[in-house]
PDB file of N, CA and C in Angstrom:
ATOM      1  N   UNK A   1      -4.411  13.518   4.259  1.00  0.00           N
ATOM      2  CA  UNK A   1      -4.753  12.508   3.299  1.00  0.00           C
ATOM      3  C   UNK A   1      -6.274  12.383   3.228  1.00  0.00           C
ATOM      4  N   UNK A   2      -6.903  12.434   2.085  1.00  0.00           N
ATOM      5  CA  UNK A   2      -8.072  12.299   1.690  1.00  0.00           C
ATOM      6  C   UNK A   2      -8.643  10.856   1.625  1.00  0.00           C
ATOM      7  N   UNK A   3      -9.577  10.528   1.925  1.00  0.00           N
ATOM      8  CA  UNK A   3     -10.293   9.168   2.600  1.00  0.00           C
ATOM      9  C   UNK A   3     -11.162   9.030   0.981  1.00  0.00           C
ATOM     10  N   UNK A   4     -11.343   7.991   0.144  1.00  0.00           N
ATOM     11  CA  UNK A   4     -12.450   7.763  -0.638  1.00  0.00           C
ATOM     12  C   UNK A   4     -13.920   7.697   0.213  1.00  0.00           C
ATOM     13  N   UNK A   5     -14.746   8.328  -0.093  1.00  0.00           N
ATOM     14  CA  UNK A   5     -16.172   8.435   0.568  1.00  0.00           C
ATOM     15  C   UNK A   5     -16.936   7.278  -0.282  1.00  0.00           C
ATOM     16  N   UNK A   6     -16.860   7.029  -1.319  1.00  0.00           N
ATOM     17  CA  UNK A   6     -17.673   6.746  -2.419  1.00  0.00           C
ATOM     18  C   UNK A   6     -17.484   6.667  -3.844  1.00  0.00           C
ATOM     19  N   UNK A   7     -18.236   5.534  -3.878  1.00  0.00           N
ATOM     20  CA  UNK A   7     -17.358   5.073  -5.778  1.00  0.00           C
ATOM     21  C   UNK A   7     -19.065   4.821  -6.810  1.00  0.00           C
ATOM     22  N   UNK A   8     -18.813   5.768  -7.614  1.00  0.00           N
ATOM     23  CA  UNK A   8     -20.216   5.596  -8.726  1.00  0.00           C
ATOM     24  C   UNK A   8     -19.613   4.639  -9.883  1.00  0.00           C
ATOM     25  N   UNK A   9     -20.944   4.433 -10.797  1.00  0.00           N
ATOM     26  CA  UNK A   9     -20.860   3.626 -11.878  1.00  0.00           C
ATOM     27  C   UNK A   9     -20.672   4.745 -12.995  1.00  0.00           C
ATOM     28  N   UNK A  10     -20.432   5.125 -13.780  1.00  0.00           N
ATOM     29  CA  UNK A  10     -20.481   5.577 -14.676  1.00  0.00           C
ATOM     30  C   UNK A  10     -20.447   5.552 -16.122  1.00  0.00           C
ATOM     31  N   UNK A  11     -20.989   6.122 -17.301  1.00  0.00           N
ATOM     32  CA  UNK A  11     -20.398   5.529 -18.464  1.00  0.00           C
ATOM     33  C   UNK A  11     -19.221   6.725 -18.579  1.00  0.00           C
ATOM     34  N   UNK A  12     -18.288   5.648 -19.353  1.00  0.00           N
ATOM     35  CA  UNK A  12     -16.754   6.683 -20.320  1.00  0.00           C
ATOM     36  C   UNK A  12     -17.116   7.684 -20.924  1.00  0.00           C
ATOM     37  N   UNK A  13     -18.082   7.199 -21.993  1.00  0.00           N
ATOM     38  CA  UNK A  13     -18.107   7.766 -23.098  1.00  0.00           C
ATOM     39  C   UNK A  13     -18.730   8.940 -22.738  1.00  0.00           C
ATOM     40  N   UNK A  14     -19.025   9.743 -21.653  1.00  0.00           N
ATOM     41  CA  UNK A  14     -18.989  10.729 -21.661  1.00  0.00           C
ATOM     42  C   UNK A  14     -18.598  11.453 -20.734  1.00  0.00           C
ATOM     43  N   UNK A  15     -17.405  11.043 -20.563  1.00  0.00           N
ATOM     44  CA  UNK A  15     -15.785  11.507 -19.832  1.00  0.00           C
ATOM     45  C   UNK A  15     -14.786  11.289 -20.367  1.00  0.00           C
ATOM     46  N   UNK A  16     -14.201  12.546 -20.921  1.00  0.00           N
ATOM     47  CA  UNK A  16     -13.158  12.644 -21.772  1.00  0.00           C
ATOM     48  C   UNK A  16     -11.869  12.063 -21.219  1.00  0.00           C
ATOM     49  N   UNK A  17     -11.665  12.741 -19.784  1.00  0.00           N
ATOM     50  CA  UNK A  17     -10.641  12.218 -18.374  1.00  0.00           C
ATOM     51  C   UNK A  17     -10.538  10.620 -18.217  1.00  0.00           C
ATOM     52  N   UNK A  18     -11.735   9.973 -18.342  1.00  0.00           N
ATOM     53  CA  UNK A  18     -11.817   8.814 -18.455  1.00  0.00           C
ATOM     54  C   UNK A  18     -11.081   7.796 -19.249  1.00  0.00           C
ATOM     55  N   UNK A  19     -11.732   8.018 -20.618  1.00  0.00           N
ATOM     56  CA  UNK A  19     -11.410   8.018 -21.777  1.00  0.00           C
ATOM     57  C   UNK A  19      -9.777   8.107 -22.210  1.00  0.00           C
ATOM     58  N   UNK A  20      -9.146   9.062 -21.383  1.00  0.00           N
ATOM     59  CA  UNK A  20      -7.967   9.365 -21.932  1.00  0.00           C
ATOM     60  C   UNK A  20      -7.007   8.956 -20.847  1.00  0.00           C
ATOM     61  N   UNK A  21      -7.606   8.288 -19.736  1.00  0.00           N
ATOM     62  CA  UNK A  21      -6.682   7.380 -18.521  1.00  0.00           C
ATOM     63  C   UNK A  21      -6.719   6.423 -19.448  1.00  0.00           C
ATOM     64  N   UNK A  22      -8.259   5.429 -19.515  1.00  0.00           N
ATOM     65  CA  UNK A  22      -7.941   4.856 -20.247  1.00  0.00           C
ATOM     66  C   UNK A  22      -7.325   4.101 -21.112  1.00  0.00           C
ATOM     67  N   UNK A  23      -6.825   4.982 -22.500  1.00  0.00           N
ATOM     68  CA  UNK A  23      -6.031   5.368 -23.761  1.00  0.00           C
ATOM     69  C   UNK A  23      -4.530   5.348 -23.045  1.00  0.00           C
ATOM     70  N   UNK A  24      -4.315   5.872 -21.904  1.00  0.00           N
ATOM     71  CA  UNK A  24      -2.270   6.253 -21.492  1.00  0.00           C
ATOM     72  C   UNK A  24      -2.311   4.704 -20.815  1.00  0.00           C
ATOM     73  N   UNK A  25      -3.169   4.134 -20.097  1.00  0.00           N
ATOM     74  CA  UNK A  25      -2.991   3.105 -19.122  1.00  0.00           C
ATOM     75  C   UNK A  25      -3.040   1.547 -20.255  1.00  0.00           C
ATOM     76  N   UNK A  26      -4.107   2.020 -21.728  1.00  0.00           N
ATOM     77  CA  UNK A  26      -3.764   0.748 -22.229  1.00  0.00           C
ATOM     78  C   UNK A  26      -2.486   0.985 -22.954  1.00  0.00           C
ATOM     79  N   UNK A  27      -2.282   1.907 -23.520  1.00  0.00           N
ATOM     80  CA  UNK A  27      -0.332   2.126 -23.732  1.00  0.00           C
ATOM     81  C   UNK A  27       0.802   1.342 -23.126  1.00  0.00           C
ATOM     82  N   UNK A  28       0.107   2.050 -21.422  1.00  0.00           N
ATOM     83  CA  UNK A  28       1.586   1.119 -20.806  1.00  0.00           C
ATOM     84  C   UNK A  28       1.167   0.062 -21.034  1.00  0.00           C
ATOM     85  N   UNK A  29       0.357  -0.715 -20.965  1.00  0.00           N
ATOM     86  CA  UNK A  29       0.258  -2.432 -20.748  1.00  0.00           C
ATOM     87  C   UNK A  29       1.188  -2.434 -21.797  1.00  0.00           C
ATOM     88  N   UNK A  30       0.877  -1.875 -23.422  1.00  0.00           N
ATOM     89  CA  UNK A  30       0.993  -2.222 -24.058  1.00  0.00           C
ATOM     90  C   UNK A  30       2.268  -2.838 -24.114  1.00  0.00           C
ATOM     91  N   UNK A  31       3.226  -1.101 -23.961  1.00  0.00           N
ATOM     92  CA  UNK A  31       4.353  -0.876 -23.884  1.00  0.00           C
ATOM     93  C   UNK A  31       5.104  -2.447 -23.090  1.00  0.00           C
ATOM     94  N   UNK A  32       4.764  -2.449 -22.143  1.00  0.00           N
ATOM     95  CA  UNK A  32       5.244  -3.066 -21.208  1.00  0.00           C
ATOM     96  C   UNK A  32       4.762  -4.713 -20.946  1.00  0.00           C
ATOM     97  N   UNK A  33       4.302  -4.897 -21.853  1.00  0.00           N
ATOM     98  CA  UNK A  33       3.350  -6.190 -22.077  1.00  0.00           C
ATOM     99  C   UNK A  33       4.028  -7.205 -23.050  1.00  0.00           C
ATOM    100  N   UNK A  34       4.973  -6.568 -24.236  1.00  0.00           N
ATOM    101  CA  UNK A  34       5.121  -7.573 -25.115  1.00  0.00           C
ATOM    102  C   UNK A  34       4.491  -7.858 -25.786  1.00  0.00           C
ATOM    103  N   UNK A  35       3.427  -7.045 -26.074  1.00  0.00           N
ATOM    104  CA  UNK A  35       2.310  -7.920 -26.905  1.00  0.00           C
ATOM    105  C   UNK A  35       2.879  -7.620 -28.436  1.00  0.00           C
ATOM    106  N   UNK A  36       1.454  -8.443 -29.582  1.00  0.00           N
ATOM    107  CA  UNK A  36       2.006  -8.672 -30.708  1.00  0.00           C
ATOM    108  C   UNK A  36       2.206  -7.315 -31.140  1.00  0.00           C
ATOM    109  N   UNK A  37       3.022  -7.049 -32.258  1.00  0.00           N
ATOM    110  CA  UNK A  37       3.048  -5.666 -32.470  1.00  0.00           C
ATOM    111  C   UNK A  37       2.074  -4.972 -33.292  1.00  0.00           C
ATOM    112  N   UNK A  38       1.840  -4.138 -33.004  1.00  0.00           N
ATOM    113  CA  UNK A  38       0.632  -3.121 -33.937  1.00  0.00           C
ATOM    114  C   UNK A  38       1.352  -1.959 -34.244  1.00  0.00           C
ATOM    115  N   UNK A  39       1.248  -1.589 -35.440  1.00  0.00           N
ATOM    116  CA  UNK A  39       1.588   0.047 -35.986  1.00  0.00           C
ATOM    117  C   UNK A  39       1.299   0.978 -35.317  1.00  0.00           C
ATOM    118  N   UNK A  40      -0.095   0.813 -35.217  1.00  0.00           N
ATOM    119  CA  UNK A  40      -0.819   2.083 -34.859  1.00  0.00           C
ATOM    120  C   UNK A  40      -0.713   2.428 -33.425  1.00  0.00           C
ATOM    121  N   UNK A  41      -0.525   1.336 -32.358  1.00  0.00           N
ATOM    122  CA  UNK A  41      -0.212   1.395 -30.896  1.00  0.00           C
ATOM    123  C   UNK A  41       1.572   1.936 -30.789  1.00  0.00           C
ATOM    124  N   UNK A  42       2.139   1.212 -31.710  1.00  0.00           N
ATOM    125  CA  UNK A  42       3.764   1.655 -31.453  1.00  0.00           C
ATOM    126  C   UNK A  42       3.622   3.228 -31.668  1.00  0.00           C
ATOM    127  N   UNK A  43       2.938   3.601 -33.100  1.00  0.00           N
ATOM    128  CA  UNK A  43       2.952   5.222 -33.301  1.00  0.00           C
ATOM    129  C   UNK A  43       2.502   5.851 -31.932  1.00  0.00           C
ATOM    130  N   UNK A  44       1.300   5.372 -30.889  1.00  0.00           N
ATOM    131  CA  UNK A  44       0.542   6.605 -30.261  1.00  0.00           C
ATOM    132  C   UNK A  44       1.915   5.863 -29.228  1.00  0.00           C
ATOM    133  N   UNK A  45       2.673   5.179 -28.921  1.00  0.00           N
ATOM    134  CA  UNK A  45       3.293   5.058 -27.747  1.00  0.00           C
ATOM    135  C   UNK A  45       4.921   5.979 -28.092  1.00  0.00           C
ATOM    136  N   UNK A  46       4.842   6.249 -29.394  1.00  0.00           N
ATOM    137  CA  UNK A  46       5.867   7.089 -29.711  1.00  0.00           C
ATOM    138  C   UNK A  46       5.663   8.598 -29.193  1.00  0.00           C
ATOM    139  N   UNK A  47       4.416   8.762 -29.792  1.00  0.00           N
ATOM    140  CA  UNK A  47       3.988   9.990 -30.002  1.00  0.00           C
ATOM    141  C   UNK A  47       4.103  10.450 -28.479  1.00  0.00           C
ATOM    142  N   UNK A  48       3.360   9.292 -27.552  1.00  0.00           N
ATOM    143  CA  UNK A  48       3.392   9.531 -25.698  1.00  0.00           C
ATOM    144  C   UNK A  48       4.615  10.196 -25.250  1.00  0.00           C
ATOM    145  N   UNK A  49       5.756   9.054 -26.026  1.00  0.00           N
ATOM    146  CA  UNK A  49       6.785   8.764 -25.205  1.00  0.00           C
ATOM    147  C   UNK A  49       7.667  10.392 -25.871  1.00  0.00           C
ATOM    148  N   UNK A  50       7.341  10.834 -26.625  1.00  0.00           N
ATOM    149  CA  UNK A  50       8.143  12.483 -27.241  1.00  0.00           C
ATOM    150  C   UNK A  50       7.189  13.188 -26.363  1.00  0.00           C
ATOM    151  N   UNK A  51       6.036  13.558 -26.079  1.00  0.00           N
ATOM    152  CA  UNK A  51       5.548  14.634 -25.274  1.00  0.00           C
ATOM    153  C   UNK A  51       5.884  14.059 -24.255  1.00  0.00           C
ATOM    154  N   UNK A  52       5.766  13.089 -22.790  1.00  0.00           N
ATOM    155  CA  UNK A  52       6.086  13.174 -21.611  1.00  0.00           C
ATOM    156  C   UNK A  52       7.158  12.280 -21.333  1.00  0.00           C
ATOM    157  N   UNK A  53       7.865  11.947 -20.415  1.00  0.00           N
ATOM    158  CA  UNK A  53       8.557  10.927 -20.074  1.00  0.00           C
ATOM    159  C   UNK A  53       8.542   9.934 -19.189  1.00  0.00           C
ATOM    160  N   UNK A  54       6.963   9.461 -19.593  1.00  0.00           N
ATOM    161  CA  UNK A  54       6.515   8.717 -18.669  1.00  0.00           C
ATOM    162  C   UNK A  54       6.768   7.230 -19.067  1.00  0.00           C
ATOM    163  N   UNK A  55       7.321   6.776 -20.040  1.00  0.00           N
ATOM    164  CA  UNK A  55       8.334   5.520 -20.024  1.00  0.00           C
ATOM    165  C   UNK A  55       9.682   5.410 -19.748  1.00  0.00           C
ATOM    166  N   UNK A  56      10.022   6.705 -19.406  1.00  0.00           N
ATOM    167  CA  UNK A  56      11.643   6.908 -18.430  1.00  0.00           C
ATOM    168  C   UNK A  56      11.854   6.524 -17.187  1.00  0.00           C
ATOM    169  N   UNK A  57      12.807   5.767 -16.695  1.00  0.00           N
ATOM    170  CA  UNK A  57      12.625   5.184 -15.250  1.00  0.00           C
ATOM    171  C   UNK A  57      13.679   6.409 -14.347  1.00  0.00           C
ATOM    172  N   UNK A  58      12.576   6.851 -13.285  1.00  0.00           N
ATOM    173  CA  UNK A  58      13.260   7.954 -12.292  1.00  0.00           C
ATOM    174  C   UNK A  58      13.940   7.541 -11.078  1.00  0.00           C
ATOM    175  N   UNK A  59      14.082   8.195 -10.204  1.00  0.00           N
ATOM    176  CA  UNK A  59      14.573   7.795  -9.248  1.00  0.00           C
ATOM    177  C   UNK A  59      14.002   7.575  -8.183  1.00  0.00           C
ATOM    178  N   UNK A  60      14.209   7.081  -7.196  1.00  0.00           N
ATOM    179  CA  UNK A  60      13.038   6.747  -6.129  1.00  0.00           C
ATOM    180  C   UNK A  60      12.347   8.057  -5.120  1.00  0.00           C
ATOM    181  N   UNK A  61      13.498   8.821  -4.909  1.00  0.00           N
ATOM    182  CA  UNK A  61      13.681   9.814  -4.296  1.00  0.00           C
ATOM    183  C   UNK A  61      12.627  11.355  -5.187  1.00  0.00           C
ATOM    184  N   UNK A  62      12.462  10.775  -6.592  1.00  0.00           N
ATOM    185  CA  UNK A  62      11.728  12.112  -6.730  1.00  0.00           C
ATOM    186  C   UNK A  62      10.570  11.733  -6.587  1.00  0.00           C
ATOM    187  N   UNK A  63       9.742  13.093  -6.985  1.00  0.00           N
ATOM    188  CA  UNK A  63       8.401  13.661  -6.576  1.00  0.00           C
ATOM    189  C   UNK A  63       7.532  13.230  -7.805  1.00  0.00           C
ATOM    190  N   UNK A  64       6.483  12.066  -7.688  1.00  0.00           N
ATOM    191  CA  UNK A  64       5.856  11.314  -8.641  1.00  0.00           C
ATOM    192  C   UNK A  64       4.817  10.145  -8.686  1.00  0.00           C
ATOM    193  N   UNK A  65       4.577   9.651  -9.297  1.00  0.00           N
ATOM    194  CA  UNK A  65       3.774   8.367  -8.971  1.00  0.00           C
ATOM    195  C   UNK A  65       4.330   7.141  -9.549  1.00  0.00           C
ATOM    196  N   UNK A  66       4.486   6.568  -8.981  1.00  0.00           N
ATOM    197  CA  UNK A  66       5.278   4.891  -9.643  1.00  0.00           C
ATOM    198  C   UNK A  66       4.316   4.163  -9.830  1.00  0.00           C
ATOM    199  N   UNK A  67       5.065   3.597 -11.363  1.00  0.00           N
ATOM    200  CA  UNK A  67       4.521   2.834 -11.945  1.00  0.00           C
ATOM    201  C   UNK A  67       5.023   1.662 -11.641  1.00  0.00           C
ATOM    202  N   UNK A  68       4.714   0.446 -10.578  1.00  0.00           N
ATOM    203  CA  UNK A  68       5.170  -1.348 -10.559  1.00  0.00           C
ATOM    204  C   UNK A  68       5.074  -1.932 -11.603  1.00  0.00           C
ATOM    205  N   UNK A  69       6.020  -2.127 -12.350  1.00  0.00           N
ATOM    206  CA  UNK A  69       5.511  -3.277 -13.526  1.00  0.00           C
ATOM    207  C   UNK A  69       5.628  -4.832 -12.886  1.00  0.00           C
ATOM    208  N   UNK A  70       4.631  -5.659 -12.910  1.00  0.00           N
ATOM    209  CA  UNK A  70       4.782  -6.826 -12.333  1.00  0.00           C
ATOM    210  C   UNK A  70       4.630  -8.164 -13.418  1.00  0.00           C
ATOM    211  N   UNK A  71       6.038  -9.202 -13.239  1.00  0.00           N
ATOM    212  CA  UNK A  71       5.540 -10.128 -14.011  1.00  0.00           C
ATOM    213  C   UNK A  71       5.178 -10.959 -13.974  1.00  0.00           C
ATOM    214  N   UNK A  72       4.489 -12.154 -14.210  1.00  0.00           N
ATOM    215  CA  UNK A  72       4.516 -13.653 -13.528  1.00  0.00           C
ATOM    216  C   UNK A  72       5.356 -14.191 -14.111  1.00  0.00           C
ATOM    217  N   UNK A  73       5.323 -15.291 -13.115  1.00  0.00           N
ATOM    218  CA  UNK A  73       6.810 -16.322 -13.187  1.00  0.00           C
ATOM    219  C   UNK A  73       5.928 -17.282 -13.993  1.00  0.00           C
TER     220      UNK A  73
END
């Protein structure tokens, strides 16, 4: 297991990787948020959800990274 050494400041805008965590991570909120609805967010969460299946719930047992959705009471 790899130890974090060190954390920089950086700007996004010129990190594409960034940029495009970003873009998938405000999705899920989105997705998973309830919020009001937008066209243009439902389209790119469509578009997500046909290339990967990363709004499909797996099993515990496979090989992956979990996503906690947490709500308040």
């Amino acid at each position: 297991m790899e130890t974090i050494t060190s954390i920089e400041d950086i700007n996004s805008n010129n990190n594409d990787l960034i940029q495009l965590t970003d873009l998938i991570i405000g999705l899920l909120t989105y997705y998973h948020g309830g919020l009001t609805p937008s066209f243009a967010k439902m389209e790119l969460v469509k578009h997500l959800s046909l290339k990967t299946n990363i709004f499909e719930i797996s099993k515990w047992d496979e090989t992956k990274c979990n996503l906690l959705i947490w709500k308040s009471k």
